[in-house]
Protein backbone atom coordinates (compact mmCIF):
# COMPACT_ATOMS: atom_id res chain seq x y z
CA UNK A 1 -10.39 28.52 54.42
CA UNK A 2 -9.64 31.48 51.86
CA UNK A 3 -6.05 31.91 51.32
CA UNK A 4 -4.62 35.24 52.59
CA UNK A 5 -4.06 36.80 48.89
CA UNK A 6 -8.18 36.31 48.83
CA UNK A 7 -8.66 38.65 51.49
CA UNK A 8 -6.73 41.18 49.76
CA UNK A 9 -8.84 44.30 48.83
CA UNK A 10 -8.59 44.81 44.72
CA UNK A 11 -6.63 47.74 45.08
CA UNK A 12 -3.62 46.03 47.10
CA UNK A 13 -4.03 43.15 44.19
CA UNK A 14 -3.71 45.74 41.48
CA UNK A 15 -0.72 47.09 43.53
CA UNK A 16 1.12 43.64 44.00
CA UNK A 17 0.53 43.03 40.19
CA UNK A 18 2.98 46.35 39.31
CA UNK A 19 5.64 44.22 41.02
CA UNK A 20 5.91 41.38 38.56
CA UNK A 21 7.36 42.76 35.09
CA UNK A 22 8.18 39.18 33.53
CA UNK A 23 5.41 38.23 31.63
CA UNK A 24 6.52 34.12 32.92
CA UNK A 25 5.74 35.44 36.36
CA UNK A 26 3.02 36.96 35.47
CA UNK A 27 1.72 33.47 33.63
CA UNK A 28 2.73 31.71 37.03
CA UNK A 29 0.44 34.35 39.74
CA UNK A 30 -2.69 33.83 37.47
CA UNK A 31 -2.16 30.03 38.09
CA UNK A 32 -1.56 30.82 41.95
CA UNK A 33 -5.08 32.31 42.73
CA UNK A 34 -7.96 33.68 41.53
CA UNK A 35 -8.26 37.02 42.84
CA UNK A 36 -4.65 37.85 41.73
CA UNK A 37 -5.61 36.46 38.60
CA UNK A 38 -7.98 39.24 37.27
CA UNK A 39 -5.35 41.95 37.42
CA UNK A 40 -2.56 39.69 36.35
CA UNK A 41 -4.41 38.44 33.11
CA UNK A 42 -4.84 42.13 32.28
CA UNK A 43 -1.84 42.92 32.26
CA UNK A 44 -0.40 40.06 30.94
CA UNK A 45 -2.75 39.23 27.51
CA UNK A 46 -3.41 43.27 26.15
CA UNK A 47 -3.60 45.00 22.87
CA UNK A 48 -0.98 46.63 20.84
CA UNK A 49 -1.53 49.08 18.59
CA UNK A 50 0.92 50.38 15.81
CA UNK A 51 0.66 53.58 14.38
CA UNK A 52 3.17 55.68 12.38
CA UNK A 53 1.79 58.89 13.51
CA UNK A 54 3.86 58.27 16.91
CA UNK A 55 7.32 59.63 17.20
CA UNK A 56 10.15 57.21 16.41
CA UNK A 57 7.44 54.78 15.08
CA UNK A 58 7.98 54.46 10.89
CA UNK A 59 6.13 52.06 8.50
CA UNK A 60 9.87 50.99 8.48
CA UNK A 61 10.92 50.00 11.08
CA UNK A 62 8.17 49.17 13.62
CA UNK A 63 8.77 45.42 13.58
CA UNK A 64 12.63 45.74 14.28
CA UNK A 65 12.01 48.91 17.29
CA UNK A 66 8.54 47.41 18.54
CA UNK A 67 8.19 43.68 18.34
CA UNK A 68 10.98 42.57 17.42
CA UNK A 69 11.49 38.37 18.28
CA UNK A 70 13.45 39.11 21.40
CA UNK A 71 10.71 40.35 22.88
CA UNK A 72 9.62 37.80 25.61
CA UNK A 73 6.07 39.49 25.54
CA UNK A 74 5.04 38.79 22.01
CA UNK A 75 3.48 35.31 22.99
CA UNK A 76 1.17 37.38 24.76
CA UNK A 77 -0.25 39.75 22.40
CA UNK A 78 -3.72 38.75 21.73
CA UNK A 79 -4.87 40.94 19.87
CA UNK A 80 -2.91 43.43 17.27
CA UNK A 81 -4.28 46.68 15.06
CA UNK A 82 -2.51 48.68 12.98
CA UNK A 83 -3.37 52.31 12.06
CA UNK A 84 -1.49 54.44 9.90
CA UNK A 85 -2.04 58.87 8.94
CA UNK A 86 -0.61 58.05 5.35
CA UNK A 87 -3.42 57.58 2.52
CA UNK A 88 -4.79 53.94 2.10
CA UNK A 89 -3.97 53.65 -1.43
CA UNK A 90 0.00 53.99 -0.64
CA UNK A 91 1.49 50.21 -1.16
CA UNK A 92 2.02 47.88 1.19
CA UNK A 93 6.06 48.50 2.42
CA UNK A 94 5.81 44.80 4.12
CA UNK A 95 5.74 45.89 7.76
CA UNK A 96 2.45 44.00 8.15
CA UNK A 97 3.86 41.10 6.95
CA UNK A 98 7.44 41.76 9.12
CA UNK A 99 5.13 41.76 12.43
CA UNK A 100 3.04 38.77 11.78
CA UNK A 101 6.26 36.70 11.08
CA UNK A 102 7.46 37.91 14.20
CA UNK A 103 4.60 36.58 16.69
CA UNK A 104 4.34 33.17 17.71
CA UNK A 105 1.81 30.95 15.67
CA UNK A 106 -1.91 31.08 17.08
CA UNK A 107 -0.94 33.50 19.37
CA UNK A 108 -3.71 36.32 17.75
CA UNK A 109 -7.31 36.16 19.10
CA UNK A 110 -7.66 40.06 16.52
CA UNK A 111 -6.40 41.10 14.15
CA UNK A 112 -6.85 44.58 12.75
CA UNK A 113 -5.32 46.46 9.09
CA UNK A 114 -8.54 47.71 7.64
CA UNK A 115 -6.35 51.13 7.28
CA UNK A 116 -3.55 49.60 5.26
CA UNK A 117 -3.18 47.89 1.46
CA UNK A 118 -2.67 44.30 2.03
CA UNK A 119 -0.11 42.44 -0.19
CA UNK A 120 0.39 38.55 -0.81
CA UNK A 121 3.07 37.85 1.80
CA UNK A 122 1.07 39.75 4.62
CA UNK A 123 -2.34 37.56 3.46
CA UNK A 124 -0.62 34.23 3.46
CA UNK A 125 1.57 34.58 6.78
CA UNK A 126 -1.55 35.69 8.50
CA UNK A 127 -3.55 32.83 7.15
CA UNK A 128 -0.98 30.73 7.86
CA UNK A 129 0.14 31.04 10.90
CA UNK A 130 -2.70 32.82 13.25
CA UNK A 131 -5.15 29.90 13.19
CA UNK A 132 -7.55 31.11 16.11
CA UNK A 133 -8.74 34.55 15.18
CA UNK A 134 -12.23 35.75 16.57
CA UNK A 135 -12.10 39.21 14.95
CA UNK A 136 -10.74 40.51 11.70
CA UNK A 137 -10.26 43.45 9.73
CA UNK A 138 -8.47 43.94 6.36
CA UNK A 139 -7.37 46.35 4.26
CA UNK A 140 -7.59 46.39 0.80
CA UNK A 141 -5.89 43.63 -0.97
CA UNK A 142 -3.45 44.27 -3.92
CA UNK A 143 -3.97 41.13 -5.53
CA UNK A 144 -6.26 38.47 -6.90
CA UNK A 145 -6.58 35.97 -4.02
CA UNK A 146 -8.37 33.49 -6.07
CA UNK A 147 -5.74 31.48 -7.75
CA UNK A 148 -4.10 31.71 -4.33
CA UNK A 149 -6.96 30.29 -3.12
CA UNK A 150 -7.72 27.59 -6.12
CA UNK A 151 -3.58 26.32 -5.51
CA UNK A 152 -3.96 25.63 -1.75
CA UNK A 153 -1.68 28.62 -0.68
CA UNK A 154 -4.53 30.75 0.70
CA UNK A 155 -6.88 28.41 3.17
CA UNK A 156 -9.89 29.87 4.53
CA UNK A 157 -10.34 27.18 7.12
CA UNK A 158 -7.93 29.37 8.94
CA UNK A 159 -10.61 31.83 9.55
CA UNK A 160 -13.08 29.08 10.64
CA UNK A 161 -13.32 30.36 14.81
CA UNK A 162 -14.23 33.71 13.45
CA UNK A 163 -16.56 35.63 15.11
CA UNK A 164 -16.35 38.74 14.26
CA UNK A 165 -15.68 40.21 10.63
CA UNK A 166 -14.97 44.04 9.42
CA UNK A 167 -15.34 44.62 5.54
CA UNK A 168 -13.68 47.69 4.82
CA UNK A 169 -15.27 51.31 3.43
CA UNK A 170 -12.05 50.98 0.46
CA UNK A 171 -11.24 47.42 -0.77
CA UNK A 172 -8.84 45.89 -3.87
CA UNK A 173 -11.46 45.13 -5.97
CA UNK A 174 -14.87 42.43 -6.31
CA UNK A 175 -12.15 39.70 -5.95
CA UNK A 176 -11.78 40.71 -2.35
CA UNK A 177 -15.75 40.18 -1.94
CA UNK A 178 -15.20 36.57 -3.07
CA UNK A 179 -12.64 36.07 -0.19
CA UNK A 180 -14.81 37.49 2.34
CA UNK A 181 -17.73 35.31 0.62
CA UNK A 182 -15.44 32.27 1.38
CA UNK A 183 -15.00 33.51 4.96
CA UNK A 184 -18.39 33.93 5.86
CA UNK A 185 -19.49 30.43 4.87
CA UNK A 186 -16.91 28.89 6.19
CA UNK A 187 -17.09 30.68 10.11
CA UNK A 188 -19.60 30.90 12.37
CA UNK A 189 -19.74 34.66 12.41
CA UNK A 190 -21.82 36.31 15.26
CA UNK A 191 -21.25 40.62 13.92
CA UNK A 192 -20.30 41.59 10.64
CA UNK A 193 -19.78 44.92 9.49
CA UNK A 194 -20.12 46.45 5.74
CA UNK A 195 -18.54 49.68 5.10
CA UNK A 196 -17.49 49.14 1.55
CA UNK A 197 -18.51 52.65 -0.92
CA UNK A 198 -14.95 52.03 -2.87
CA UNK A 199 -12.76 49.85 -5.24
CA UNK A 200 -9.55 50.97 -5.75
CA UNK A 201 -9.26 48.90 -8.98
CA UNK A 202 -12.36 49.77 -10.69
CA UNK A 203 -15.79 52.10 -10.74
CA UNK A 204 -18.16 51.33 -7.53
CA UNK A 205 -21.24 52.37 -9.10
CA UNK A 206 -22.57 48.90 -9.40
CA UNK A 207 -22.07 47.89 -5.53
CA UNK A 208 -25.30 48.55 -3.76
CA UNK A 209 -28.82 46.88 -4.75
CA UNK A 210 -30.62 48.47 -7.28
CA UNK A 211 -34.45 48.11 -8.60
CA UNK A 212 -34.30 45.28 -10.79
CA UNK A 213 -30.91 43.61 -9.74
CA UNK A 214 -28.74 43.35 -7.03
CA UNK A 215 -25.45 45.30 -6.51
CA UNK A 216 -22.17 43.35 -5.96
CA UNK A 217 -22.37 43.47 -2.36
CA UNK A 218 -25.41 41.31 -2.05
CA UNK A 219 -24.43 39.35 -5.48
CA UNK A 220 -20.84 38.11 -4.22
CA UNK A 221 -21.15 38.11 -0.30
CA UNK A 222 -24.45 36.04 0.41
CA UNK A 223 -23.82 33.56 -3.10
CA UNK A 224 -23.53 30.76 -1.01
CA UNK A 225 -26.75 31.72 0.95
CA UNK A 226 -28.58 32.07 -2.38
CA UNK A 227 -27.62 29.11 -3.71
CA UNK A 228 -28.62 27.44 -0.65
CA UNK A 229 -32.49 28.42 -1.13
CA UNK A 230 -35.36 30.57 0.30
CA UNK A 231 -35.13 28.83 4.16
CA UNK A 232 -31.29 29.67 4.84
CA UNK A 233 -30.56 32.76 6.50
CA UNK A 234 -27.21 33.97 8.59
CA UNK A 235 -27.55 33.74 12.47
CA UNK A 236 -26.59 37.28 13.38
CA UNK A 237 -26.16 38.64 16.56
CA UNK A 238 -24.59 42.30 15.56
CA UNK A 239 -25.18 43.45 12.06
CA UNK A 240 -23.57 47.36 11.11
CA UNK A 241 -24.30 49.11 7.53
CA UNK A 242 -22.24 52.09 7.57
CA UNK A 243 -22.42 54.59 4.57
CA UNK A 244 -24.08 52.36 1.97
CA UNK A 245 -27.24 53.23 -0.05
CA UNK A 246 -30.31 50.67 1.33
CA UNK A 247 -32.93 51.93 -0.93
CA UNK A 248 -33.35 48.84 -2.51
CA UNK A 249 -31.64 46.48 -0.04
CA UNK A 250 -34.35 45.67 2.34
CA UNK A 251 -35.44 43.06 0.23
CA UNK A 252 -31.83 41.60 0.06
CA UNK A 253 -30.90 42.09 3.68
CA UNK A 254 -34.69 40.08 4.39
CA UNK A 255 -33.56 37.35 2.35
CA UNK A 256 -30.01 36.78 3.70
CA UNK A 257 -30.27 37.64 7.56
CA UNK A 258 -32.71 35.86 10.18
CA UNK A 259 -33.58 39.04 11.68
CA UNK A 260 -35.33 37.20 14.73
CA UNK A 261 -31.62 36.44 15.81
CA UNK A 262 -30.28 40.00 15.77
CA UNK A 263 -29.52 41.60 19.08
CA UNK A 264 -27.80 44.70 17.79
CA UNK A 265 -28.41 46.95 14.73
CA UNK A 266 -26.63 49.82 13.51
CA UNK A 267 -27.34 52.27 10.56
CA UNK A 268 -24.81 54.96 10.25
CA UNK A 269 -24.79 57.50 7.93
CA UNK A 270 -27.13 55.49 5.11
CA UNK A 271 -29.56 56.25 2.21
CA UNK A 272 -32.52 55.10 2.09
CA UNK A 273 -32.97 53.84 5.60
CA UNK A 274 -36.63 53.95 5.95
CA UNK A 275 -37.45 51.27 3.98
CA UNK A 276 -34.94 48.53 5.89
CA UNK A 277 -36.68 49.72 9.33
CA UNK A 278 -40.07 49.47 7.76
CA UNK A 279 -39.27 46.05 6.98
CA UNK A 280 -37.20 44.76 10.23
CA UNK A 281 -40.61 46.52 11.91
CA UNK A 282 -42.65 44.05 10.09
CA UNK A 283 -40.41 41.16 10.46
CA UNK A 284 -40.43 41.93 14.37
CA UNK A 285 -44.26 42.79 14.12
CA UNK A 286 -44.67 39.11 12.79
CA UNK A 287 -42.04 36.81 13.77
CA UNK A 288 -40.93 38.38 17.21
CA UNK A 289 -37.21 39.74 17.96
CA UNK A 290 -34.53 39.85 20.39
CA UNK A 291 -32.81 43.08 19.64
CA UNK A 292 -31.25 45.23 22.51
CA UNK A 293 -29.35 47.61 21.16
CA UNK A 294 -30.00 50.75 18.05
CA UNK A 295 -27.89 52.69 16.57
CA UNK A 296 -28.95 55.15 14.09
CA UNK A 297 -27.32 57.97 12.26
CA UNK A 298 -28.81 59.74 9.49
CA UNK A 299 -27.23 60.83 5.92
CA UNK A 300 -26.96 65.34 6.26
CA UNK A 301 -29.39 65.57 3.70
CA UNK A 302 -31.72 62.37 4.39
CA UNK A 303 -33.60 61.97 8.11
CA UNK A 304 -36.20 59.78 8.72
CA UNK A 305 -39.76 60.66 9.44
CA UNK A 306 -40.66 60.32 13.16
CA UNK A 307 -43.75 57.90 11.95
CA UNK A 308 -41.01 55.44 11.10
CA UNK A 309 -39.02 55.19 14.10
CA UNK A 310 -42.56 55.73 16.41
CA UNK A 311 -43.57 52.16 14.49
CA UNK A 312 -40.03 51.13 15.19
CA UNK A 313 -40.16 51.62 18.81
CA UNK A 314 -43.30 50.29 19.02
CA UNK A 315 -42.57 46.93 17.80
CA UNK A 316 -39.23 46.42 19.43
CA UNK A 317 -38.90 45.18 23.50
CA UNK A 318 -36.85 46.00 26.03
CA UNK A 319 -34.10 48.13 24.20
CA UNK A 320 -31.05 48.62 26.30
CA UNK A 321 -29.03 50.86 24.32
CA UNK A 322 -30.58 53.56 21.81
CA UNK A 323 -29.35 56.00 18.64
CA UNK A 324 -31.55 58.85 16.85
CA UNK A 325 -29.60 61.08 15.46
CA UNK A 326 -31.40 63.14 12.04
CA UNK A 327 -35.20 62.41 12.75
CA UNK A 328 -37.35 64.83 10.70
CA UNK A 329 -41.07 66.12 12.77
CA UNK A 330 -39.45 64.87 15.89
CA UNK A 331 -41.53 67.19 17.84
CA UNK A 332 -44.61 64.81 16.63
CA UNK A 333 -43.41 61.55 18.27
CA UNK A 334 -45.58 59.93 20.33
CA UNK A 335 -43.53 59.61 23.66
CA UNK A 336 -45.19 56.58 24.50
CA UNK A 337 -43.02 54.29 22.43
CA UNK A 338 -39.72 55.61 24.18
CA UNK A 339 -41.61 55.17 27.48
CA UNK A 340 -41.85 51.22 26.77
CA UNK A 341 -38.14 51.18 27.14
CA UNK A 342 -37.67 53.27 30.52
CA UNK A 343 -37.22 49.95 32.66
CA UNK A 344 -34.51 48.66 30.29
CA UNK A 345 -32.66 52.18 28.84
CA UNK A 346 -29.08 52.20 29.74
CA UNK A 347 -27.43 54.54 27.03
CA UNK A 348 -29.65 56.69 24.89
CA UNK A 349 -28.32 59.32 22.72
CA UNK A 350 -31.47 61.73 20.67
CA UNK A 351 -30.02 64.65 18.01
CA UNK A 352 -33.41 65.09 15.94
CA UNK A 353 -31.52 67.63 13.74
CA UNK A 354 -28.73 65.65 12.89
CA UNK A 355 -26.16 68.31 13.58
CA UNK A 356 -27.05 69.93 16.40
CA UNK A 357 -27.37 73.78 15.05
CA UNK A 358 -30.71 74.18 16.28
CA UNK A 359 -32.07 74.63 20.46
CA UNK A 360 -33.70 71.42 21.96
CA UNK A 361 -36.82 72.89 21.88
CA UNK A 362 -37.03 73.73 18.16
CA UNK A 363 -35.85 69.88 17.87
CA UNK A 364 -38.83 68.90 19.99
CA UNK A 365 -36.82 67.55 22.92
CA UNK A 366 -38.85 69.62 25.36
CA UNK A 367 -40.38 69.24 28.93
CA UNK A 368 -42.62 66.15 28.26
CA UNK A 369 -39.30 64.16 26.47
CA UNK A 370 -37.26 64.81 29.73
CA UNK A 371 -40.30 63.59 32.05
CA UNK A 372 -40.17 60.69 29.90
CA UNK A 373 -36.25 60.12 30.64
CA UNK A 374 -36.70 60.73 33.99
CA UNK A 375 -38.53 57.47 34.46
CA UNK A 376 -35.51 55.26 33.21
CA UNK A 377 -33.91 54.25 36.40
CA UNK A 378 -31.33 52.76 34.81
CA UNK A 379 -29.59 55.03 32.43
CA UNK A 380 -26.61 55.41 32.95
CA UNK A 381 -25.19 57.50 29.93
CA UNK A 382 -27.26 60.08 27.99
CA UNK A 383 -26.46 61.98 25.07
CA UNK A 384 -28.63 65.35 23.75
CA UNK A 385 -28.31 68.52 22.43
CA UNK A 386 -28.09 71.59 25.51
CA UNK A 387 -31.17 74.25 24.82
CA UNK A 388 -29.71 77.60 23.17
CA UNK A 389 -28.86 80.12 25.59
CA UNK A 390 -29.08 84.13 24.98
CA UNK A 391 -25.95 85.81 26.53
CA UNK A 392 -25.87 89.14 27.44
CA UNK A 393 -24.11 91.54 24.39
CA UNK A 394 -22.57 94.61 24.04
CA UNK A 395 -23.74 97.56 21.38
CA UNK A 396 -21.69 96.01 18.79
CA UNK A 397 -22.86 92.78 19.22
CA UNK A 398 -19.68 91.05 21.29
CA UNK A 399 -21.43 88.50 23.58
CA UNK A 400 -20.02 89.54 27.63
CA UNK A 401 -18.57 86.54 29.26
């Protein structure tokens, strides 16, 4: 027989939760039943964010106000980002470093400072005493973490349950791409994201692939997939390239990713796009795929050609989630290839122009491309550009409201 606490509706649950503050009695109702459990877990493990842009929150003093040790409800923090409105190259003040010591050991499941300059004490109190991180995302460092590394001081094997990594758009220098290198061969990472266009040490010209060599990206990060020969590749489920140049990387990003594994793609803001999707279009053409979900987001001045993401669509199955945003002779898709995907569509989002200054209809998203998204019965969010309307206007040109 179902206990009484069971039959209780989810909003009564969600009520009875607001009466237990203590996160101990909180601990003690998840263990009590399972439909009390949901809400209580919620409120008991969450997310804390620290920003300085908040009133009475400094880079100071946010580990003595905020979390400091007395703070029964540290142990449940799970996961813990910090943002910050000063620039990224301002040095690291230690408060990183203050809140880490502050949490219990192996209490973090994510960890998040891509915004802030990362100094020795923050990197080795992290590594040393959050052991069971799924996601991570550093700053720049402001050291060499190689001889930290070579002494025994710094131990990736901290980072081995890692599932999820963020490479920063600024980082230290190349010496951060060798600790990221170590982290990637050492975890078992399911998404990784490269945003990296800066080094705050040195010139980034040299970064991306070029026509005869490859940049530092693809140099330092996949070494130990090089070196392991042609057959290895990394087991991807969610791979994002945001603001890098790919004109020459589709041979590198071939050679280092099994994109059969891939379930989510997304290209924001890149040049040379075409040529990775001509190549994933081949690969899928080939070897068969399993990706779901697209994101795509053009550079101003670079769209794609519609013929590229028509072959796209064509190869793909099943897509779930969808992003076109700067496609150049839109208006010359074949519809077809978006109708393959009307049983599956849940989120699709279409901004031909890129920037949205022009009518749907001069973007080509006209009567037949709405008859087409009519048919996807399970959409549930949809993003497009509203047709241009003509208001009525005064003599001098004032349009009446």
């Amino acid at each position: 027989m179902a206990s009484r606490l069971e039959s209780l509706p989810p909003e009564l649950l969600i009520r009875l939760v607001e009466y237990f503050p203590r996160p101990s009695d909180l601990r003690a109702l998840c263990l009590t039943s399972k439909a009390p459990g949901v809400p209580a877990t919620t409120q008991l493990y969450h997310d804390v964010t620290g920003i300085d842009a908040v009133h009475g929150w400094t880079r100071s003093d946010l580990s003595t106000t905020v979390l400091a040790k007395a703070n029964p409800g540290l142990a449940q923090i799970r996961k813990l980002r910090f943002d910050t409105v000063a620039p990224v190259e301002q040095p690291d003040v230690g408060i990183v470093a203050k809140v880490l010591k502050a949490l219990p050991g192996s209490s973090l499941r994510g960890f998040d400072c891509s915004p802030c300059t990362v100094a020795e004490d923050t990197m080795i109190t992290l590594m040393m005493r959050q052991h069971k991180l799924v996601t991570l995302g550093l700053g720049p460092l402001t050291f060499n973490p190689m001889p930290f590394v070579q002494a025994g001081l710094l131990d990736v094997s901290a980072f081995a349950k890692l599932e999820d990594l963020d490479i920063p758009q600024v980082i230290g220098s190349q010496h951060d791409l060798e600790l990221y290198q170590l982290i990637i061969e050492k975890a078992s990472l399911r998404r990784l994201a490269i945003r990296t266009t800066t080094l705050r040490s040195e010139n980034a010209f040299n970064l991306d692939d070029e026509k005869d060599h490859d940049g530092l990206i693809s140099k330092i990060l996949f070494k130990h997939i090089r070196d392991a020969g042609p057959n290895t590749r990394m087991q991807l489920h969610v791979l994002i390239l945001d603001d890098m140049d790919l004109e020459w990387s589709d041979r590198t990003f071939s050679r280092y990713f099994d994109w059969s594994m891939l379930k989510e793609l997304a290209i924001l803001q890149c040049d040379g796009t075409a040529n990775l999707i001509k190549r994933l279009t081949q690969h899928v053409i080939q070897h068969g795929g399993q990706l779901k979900r697209f994101y795509y987001v053009s550079c101003t001045d670079e769209p794609i050609d519609s013929s590229v993401v028509e072959a796209f669509l064509s190869s793909v199955e099943g897509l779930a989630d969808l992003s076109l945003v700067g496609i150049d002779n839109f208006s010359l898709l074949n519809l077809d290839v978006l109708a393959r995907h009307c049983s599956t569509l849940k989120w699709l989002m279409v901004l031909p122009d890129g920037i949205g200054n022009t009518g749907c209809i001069e973007m080509g998203i006209d009567l037949r491309f709405f008859s087409v998204v009519a048919k996807c019965q399970k959409l549930r969010q949809v993003a497009l550009p509203l047709p241009k309307i003509d208001l009525p206007r005064t003599p001098d040109g004032f349009a009446l409201s």
